[in-house]
Protein backbone atom coordinates (compact mmCIF):
# COMPACT_ATOMS: atom_id res chain seq x y z
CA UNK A 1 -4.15 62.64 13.91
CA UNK A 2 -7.35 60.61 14.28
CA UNK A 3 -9.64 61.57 16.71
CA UNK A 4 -12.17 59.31 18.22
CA UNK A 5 -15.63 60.92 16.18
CA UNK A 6 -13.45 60.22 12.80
CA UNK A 7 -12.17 56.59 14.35
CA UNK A 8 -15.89 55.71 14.79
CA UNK A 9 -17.00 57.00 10.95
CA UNK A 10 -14.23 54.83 9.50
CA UNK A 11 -15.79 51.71 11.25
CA UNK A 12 -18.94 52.60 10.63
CA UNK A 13 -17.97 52.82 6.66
CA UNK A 14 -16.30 49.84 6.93
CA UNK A 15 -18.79 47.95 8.33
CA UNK A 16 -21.38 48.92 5.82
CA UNK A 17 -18.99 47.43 3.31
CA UNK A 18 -17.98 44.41 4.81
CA UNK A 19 -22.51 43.93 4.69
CA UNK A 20 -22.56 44.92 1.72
CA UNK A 21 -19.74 42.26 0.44
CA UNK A 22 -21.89 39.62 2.89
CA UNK A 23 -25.05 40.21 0.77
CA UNK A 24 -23.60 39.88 -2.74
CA UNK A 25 -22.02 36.97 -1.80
CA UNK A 26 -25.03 35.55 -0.02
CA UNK A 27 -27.10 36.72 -3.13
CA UNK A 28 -24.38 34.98 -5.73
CA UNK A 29 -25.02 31.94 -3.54
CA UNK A 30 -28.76 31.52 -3.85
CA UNK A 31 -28.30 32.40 -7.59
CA UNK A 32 -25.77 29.84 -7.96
CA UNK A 33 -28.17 27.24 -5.82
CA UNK A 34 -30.86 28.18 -7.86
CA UNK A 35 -29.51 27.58 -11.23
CA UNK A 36 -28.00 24.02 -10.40
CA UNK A 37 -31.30 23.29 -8.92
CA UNK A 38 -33.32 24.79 -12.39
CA UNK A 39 -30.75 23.12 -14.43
CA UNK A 40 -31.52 19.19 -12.22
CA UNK A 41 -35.24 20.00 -12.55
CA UNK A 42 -34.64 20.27 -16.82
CA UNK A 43 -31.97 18.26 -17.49
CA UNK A 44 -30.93 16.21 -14.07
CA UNK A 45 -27.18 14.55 -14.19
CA UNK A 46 -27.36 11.22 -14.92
CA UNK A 47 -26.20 8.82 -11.80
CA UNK A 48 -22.67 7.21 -12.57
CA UNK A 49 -22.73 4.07 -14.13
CA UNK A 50 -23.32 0.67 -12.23
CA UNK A 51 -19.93 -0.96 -11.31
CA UNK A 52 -20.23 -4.11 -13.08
CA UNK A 53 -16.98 -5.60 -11.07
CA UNK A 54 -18.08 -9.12 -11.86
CA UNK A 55 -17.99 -9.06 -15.28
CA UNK A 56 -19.98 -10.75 -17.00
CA UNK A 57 -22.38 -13.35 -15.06
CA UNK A 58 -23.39 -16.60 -15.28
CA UNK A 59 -27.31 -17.36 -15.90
CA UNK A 60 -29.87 -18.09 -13.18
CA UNK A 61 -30.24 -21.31 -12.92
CA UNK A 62 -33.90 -21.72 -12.74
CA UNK A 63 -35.07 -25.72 -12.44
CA UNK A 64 -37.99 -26.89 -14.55
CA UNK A 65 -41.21 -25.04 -14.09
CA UNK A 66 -44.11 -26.43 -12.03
CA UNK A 67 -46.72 -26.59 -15.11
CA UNK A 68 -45.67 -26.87 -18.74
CA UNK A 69 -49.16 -24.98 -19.32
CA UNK A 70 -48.71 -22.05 -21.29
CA UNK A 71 -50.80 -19.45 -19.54
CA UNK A 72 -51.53 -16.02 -20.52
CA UNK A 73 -51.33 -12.92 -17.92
CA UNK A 74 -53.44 -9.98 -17.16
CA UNK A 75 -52.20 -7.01 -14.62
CA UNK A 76 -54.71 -6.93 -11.96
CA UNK A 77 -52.20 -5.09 -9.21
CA UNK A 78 -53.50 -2.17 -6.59
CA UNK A 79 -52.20 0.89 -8.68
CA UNK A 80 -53.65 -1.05 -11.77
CA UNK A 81 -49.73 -0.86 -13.00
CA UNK A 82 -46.28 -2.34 -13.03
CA UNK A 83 -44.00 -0.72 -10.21
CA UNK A 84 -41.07 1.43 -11.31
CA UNK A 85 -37.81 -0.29 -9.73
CA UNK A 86 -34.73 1.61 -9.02
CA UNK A 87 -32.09 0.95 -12.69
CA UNK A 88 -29.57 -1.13 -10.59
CA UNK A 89 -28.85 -3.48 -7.72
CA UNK A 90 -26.43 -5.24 -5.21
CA UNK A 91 -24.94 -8.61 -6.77
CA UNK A 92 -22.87 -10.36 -4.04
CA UNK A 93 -20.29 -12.48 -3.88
CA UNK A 94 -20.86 -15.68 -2.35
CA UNK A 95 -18.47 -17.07 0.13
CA UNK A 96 -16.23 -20.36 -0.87
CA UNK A 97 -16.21 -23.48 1.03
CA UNK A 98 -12.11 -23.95 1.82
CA UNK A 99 -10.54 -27.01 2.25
CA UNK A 100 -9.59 -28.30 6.11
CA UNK A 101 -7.57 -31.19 6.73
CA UNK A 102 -9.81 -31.50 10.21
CA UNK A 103 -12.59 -31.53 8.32
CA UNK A 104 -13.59 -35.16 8.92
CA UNK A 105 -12.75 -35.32 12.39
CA UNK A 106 -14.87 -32.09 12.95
CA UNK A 107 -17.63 -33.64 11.07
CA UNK A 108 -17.43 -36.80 12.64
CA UNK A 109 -17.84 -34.64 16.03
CA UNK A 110 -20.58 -32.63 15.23
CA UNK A 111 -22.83 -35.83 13.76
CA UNK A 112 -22.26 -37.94 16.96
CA UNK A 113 -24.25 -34.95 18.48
CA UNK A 114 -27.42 -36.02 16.97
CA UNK A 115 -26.60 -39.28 17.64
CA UNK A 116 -24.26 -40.66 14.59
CA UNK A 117 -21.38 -42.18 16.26
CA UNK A 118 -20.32 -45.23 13.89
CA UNK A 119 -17.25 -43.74 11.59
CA UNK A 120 -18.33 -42.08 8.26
CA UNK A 121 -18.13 -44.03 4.78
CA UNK A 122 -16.51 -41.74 2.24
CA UNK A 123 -18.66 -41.36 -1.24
CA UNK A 124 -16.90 -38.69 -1.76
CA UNK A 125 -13.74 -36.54 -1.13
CA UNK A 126 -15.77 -33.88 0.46
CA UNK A 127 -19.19 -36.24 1.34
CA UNK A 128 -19.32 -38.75 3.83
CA UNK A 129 -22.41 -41.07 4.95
CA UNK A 130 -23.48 -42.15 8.62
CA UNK A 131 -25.81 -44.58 10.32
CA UNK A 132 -27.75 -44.98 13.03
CA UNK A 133 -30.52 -47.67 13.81
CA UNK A 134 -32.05 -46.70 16.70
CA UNK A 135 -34.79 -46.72 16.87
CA UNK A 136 -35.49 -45.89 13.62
CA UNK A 137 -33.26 -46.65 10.89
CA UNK A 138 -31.51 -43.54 9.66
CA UNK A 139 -28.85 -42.27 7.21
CA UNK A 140 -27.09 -38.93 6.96
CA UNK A 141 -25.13 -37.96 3.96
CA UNK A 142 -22.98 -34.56 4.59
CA UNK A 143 -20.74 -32.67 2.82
CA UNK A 144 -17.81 -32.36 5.50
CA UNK A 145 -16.69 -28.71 4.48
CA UNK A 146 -20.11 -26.69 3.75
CA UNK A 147 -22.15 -28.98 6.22
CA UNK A 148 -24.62 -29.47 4.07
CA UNK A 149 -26.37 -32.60 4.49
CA UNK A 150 -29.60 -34.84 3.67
CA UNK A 151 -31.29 -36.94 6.28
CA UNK A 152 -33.61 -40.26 5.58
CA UNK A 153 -35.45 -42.86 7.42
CA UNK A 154 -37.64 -45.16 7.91
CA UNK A 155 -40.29 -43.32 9.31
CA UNK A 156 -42.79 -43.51 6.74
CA UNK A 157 -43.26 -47.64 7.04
CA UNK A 158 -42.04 -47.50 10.76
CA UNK A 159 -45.01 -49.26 13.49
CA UNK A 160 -43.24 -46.73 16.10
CA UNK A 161 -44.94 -43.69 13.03
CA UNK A 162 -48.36 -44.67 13.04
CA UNK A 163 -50.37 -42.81 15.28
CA UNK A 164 -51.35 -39.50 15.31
CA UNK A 165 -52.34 -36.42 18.10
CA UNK A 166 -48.61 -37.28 19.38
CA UNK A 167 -46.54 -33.98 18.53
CA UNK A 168 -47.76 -31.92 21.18
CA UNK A 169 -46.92 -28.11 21.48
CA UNK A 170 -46.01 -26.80 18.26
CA UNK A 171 -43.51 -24.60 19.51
CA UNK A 172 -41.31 -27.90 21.24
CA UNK A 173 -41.47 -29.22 17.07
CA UNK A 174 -40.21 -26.15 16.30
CA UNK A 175 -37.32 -25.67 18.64
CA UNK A 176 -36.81 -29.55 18.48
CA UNK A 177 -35.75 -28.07 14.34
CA UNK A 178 -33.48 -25.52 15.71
CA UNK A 179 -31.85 -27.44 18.33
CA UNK A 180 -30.45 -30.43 16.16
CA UNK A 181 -28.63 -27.13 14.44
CA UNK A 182 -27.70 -25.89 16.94
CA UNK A 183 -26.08 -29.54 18.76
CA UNK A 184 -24.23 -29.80 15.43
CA UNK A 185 -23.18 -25.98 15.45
CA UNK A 186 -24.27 -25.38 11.79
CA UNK A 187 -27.31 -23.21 12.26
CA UNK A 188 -26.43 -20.39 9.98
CA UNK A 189 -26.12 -16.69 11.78
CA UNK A 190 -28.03 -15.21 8.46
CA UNK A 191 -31.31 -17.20 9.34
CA UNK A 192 -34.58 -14.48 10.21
CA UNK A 193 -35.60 -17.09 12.88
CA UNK A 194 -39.16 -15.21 12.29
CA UNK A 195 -39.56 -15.88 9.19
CA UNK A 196 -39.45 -19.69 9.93
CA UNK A 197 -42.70 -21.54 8.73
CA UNK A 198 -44.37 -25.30 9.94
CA UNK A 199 -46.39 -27.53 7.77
CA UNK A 200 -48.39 -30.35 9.39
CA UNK A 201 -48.64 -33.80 7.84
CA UNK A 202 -50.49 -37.02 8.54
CA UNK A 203 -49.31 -40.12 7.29
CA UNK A 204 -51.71 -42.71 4.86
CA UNK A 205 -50.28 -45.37 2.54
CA UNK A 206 -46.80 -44.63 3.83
CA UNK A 207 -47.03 -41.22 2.25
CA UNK A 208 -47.30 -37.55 3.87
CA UNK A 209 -50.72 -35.41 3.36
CA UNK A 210 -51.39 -32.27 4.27
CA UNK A 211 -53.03 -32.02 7.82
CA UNK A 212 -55.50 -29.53 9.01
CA UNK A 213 -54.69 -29.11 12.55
CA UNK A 214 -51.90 -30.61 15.00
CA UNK A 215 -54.40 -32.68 17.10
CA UNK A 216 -55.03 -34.72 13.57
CA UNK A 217 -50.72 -34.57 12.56
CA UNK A 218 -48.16 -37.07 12.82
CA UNK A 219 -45.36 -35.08 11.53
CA UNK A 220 -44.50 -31.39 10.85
CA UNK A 221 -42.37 -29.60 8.78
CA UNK A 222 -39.95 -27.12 9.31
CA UNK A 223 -38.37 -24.33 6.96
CA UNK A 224 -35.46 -22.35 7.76
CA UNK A 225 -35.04 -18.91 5.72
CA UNK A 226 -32.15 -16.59 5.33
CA UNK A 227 -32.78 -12.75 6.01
CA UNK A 228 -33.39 -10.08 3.70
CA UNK A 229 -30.15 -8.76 2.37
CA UNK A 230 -30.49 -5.15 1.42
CA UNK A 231 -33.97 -4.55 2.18
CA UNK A 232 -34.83 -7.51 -0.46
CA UNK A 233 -36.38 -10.44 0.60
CA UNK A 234 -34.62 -14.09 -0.23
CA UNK A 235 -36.45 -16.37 -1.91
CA UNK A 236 -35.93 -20.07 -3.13
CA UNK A 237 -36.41 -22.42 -5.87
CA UNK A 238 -40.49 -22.93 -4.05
CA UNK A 239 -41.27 -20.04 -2.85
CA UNK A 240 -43.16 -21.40 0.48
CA UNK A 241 -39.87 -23.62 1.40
CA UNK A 242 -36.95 -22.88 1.71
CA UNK A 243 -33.40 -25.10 0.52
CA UNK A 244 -33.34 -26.12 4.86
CA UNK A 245 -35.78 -28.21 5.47
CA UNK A 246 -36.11 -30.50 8.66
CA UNK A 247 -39.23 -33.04 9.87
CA UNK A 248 -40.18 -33.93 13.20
CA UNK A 249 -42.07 -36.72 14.57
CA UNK A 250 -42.24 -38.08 17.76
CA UNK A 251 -40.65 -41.40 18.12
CA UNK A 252 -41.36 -43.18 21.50
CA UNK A 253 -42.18 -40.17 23.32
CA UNK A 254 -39.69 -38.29 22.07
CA UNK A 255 -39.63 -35.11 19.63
CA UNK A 256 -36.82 -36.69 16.44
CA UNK A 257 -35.48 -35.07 13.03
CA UNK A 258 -36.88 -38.08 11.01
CA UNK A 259 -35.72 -36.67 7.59
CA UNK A 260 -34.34 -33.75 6.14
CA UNK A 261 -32.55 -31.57 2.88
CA UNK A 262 -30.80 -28.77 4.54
CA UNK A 263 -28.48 -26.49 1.85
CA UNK A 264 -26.96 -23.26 3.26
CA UNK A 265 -24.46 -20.90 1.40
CA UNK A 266 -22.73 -17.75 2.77
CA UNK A 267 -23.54 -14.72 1.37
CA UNK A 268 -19.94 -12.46 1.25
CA UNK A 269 -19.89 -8.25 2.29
CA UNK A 270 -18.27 -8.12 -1.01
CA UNK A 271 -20.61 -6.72 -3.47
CA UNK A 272 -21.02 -4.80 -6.92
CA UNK A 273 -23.72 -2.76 -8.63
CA UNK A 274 -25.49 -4.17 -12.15
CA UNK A 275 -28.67 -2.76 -14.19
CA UNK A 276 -31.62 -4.61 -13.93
CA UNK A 277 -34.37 -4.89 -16.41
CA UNK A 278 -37.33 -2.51 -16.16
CA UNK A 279 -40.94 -4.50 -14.96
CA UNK A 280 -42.46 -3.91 -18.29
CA UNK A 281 -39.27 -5.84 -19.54
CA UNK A 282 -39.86 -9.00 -17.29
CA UNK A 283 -43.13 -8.70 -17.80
CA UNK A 284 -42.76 -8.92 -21.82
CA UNK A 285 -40.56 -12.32 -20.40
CA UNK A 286 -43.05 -13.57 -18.31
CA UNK A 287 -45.70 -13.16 -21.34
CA UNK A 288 -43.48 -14.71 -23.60
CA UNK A 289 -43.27 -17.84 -21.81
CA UNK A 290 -39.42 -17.16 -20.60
CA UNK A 291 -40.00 -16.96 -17.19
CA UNK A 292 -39.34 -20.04 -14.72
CA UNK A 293 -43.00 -20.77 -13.16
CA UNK A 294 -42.20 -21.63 -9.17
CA UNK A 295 -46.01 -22.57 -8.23
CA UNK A 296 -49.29 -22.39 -9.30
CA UNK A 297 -52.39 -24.49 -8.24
CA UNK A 298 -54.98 -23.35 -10.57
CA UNK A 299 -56.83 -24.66 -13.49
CA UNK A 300 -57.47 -21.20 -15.53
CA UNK A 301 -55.01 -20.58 -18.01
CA UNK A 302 -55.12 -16.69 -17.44
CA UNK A 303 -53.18 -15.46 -14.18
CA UNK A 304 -54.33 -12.13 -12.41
CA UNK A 305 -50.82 -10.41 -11.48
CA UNK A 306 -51.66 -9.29 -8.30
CA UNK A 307 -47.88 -8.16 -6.81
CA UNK A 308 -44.71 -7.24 -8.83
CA UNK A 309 -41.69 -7.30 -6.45
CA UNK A 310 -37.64 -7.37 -6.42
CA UNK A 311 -35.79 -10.16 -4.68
CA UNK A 312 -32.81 -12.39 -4.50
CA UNK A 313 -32.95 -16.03 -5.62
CA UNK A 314 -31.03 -18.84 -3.51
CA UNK A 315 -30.86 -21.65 -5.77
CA UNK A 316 -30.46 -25.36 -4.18
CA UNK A 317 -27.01 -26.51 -5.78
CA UNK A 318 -23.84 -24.18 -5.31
CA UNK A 319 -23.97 -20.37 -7.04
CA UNK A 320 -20.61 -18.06 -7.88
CA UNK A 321 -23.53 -14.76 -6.76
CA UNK A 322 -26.66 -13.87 -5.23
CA UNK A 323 -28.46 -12.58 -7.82
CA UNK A 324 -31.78 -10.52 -7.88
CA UNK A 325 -34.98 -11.51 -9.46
CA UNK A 326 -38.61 -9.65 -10.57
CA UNK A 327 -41.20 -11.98 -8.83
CA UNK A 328 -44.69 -11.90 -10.03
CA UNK A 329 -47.07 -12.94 -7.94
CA UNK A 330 -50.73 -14.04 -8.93
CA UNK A 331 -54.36 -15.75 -8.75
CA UNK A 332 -54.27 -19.44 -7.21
CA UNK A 333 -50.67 -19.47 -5.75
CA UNK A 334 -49.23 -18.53 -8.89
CA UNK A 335 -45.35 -17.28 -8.31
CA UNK A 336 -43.60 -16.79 -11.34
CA UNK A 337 -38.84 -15.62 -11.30
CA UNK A 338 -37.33 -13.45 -14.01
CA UNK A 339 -33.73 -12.83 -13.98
CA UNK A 340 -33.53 -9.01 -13.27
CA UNK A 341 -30.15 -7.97 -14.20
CA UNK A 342 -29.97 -7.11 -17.97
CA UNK A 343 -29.35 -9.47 -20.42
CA UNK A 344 -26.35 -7.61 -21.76
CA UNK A 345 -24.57 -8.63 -18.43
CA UNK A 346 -25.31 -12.12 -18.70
CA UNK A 347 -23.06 -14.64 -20.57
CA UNK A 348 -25.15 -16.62 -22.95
């Protein structure tokens, strides 16, 4: 028969086994811990393999460089280096334009907006051209399922575009941009409104210069840009414009969109992962003359690299996928776009 001294030893033993199985185990733990972490620091598992769900893609298409110079390069960046980039990235889808059988009679309603309310003349199945002649005269040509569209006029020989010191407040220019969007219902909900730049222009000859202040401008620019899409900036074919581009002036006391090239796409959710080329790769490119030059001003025919820096490229005519790109960025407003994902994964 127990009694209550023996009762108490028996739990007592027990307990010091029961620690005793806690601290082996504990111990077999941190050993275990410690090896896979020994084993990562000598011989670390490699990351599984980008998903490549595309397939094969289809090339960049880059449009002519902006100097047929053939320059040579030195690396002038802060570290003195080229960065180390990560060995893959996103590649999404784009979004398709679908059909609508509505689709004139929606286009039709969203041009009268802005003040095109004579019927559309089809040059197209999908593009259809307005006019309007007052007070300037003016011609729209849209694409009546993306809503993509160019605007022109006749504001460069117009009497009513002559003088300058007439565009007042920036700002109103700038929200006179987003509002003709915005009346149409097109402004795009993947635009980084902050990210929106102005260029002022005076008019001489019936031409557009560059203008050093707004009290000396007759018309300013405006340039919509997408935001960054996993943590990577968008750029475009010039890298200080963007494909949506929209001018103001003001025509009798009024703030107008005088002309315009405004190109939009959809980027899709649906993405899939591809390996991209190191920066000592696209640098090799870029050396080799088989990058696509997107600006430079200067007369030197040796570039200081100054910045080497992922991105994705929007391209001005319709793309399949947003693809990224290595930009290089350099003395005298030198930008220069190499295709990032390996050439393996490109169709030829």
């Amino acid at each position: 028969m127990l009694t209550l001294n023996k009762t108490a030893l028996e739990i007592k033993g027990l307990s010091k086994l029961l620690g005793i199985f806690v601290g082996v185990s504990v111990a077999i733990f941190l050993l275990i811990e410690l090896g896979l972490f020994i084993k990562e620091k000598i011989s670390p598992t490699p990351p599984p393999a980008p998903t490549v769900a595309f397939g094969k893609l289809s090339p960049v298409n880059f449009p002519p460089s902006a100097t047929g110079k053939k320059l040579t390069y030195s690396l002038d960046t802060v570290t003195g280096s080229l960065p180390t980039f990560q060995d893959r990235e996103r590649v999404y889808k784009m979004e398709t334009v679908k059909p609508d059988l509505l689709a004139l009679d929606k286009t039709q309603a969203k041009v009268a907006k802005v003040g095109f309310t004579s019927n559309g003349i089809a040059l197209s199945e999908d593009t259809y051209q307005w006019t309007d002649q007052s007070p300037l005269s003016k011609q729209l040509i849209m694409n009546i399922f993306s809503y993509n569209f160019t605007l022109s006029s006749s504001f460069l020989s117009s009497p009513l575009s002559d003088s300058p010191n007439n565009l007042g407040n920036q700002n109103d220019a700038l929200n006179t941009a987003q509002a003709f969007l915005l009346n149409m219902s097109i402004l795009p909900n993947d635009l980084d409104l902050i990210k929106t730049k102005s260029f002022l222009f005076s008019m001489k000859d019936n031409t557009l210069i560059p203008a050093t202040s707004i009290s000396n401008a007759n018309v300013l620019r405006v340039d919509f840009f997408q935001a960054d899409r996993n943590r990577l900036p968008i750029y475009y074919p010039k890298t200080a414009t963007s494909t949506m581009t929209l001018f103001v002036e003001n025509i009798q006391n009024q703030l107008q969109i005088v002309n315009g090239h405004f190109f939009h796409q959809n980027i899709s959710t649906k993405f899939s992962t591809y390996p991209l080329k190191t920066a000592s790769q696209a640098f090799s490119e870029l050396k080799n003359q088989k990058a696509y030059i997107a600006s430079y001003s200067g007369n030197n025919d040796n570039v200081s690299i100054k910045n080497v820096f992922l991105a994705y490229l929007m391209e001005d005519s319709p793309q399949d996928y947003l693809m990224p790109i290595i930009i290089f960025e350099g003395s005298n407003g030198f930008f220069a776009y190499v295709s990032a994902v390996t050439d393996g994964w490109i169709n030829k």
